[in-house]
Protein backbone atom coordinates (compact mmCIF):
# COMPACT_ATOMS: atom_id res chain seq x y z
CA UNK A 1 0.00 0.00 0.00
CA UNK A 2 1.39 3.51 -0.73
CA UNK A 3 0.05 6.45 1.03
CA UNK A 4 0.63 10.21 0.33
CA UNK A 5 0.36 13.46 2.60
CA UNK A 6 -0.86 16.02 -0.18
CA UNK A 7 -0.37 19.05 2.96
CA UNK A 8 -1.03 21.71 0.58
CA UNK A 9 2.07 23.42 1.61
CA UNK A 10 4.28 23.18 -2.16
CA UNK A 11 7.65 23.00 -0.24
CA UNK A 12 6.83 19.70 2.19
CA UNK A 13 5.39 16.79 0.38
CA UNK A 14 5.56 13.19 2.30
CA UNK A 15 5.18 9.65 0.47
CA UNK A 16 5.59 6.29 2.48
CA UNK A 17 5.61 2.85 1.39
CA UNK A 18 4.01 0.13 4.39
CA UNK A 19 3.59 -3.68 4.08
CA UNK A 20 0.31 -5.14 4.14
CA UNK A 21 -0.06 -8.76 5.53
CA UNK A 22 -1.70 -10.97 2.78
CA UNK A 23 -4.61 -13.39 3.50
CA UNK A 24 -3.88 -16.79 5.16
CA UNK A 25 -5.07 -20.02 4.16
CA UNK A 26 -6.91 -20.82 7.68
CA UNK A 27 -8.67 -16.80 6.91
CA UNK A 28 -12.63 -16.16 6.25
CA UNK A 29 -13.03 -14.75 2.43
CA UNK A 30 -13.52 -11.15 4.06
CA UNK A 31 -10.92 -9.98 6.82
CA UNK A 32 -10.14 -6.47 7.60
CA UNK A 33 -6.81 -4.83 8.69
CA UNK A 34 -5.68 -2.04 10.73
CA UNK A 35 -2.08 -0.37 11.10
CA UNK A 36 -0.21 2.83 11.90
CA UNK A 37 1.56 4.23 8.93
CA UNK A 38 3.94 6.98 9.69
CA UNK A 39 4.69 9.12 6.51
CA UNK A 40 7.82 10.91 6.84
CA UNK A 41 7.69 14.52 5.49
CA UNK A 42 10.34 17.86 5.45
CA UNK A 43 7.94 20.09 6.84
CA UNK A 44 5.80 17.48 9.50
CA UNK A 45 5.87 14.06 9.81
CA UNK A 46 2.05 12.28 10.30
CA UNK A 47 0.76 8.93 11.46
CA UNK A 48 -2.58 7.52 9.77
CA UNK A 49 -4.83 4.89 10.95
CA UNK A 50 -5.04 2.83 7.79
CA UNK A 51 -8.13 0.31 7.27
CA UNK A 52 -8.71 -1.84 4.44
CA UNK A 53 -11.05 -4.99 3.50
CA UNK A 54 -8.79 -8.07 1.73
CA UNK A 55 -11.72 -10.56 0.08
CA UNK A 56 -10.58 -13.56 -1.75
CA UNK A 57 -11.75 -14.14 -5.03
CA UNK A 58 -13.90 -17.04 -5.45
């Protein structure tokens, strides 16, 4: 997953790269995930709650 911190301010622009855990074999066909991503920026640095919803295709 990739996230960016479009701050508005043109001099201070922040892009982070995080690994998501894939689905297990033993999972449902629907799980959801939740981490802290911190994205490092020149001007501020900010953490995110990141949620997501991995379904297996069929």
């Amino acid at each position: 997953m990739t996230i960016e911190d479009p701050d508005g301010i043109p001099v201070a622009h922040g892009v982070t790269s995080w690994p998501l855990n894939g689905m297990q074999p033993g999972e449902p066909a629907e799980v959801k995930r939740i981490t802290k991503v911190t994205v490092f920026d020149g001007w501020k640095d900010g953490t995110y709650s990141v949620v997501c919803t991995l379904t297996r295709d069929a």
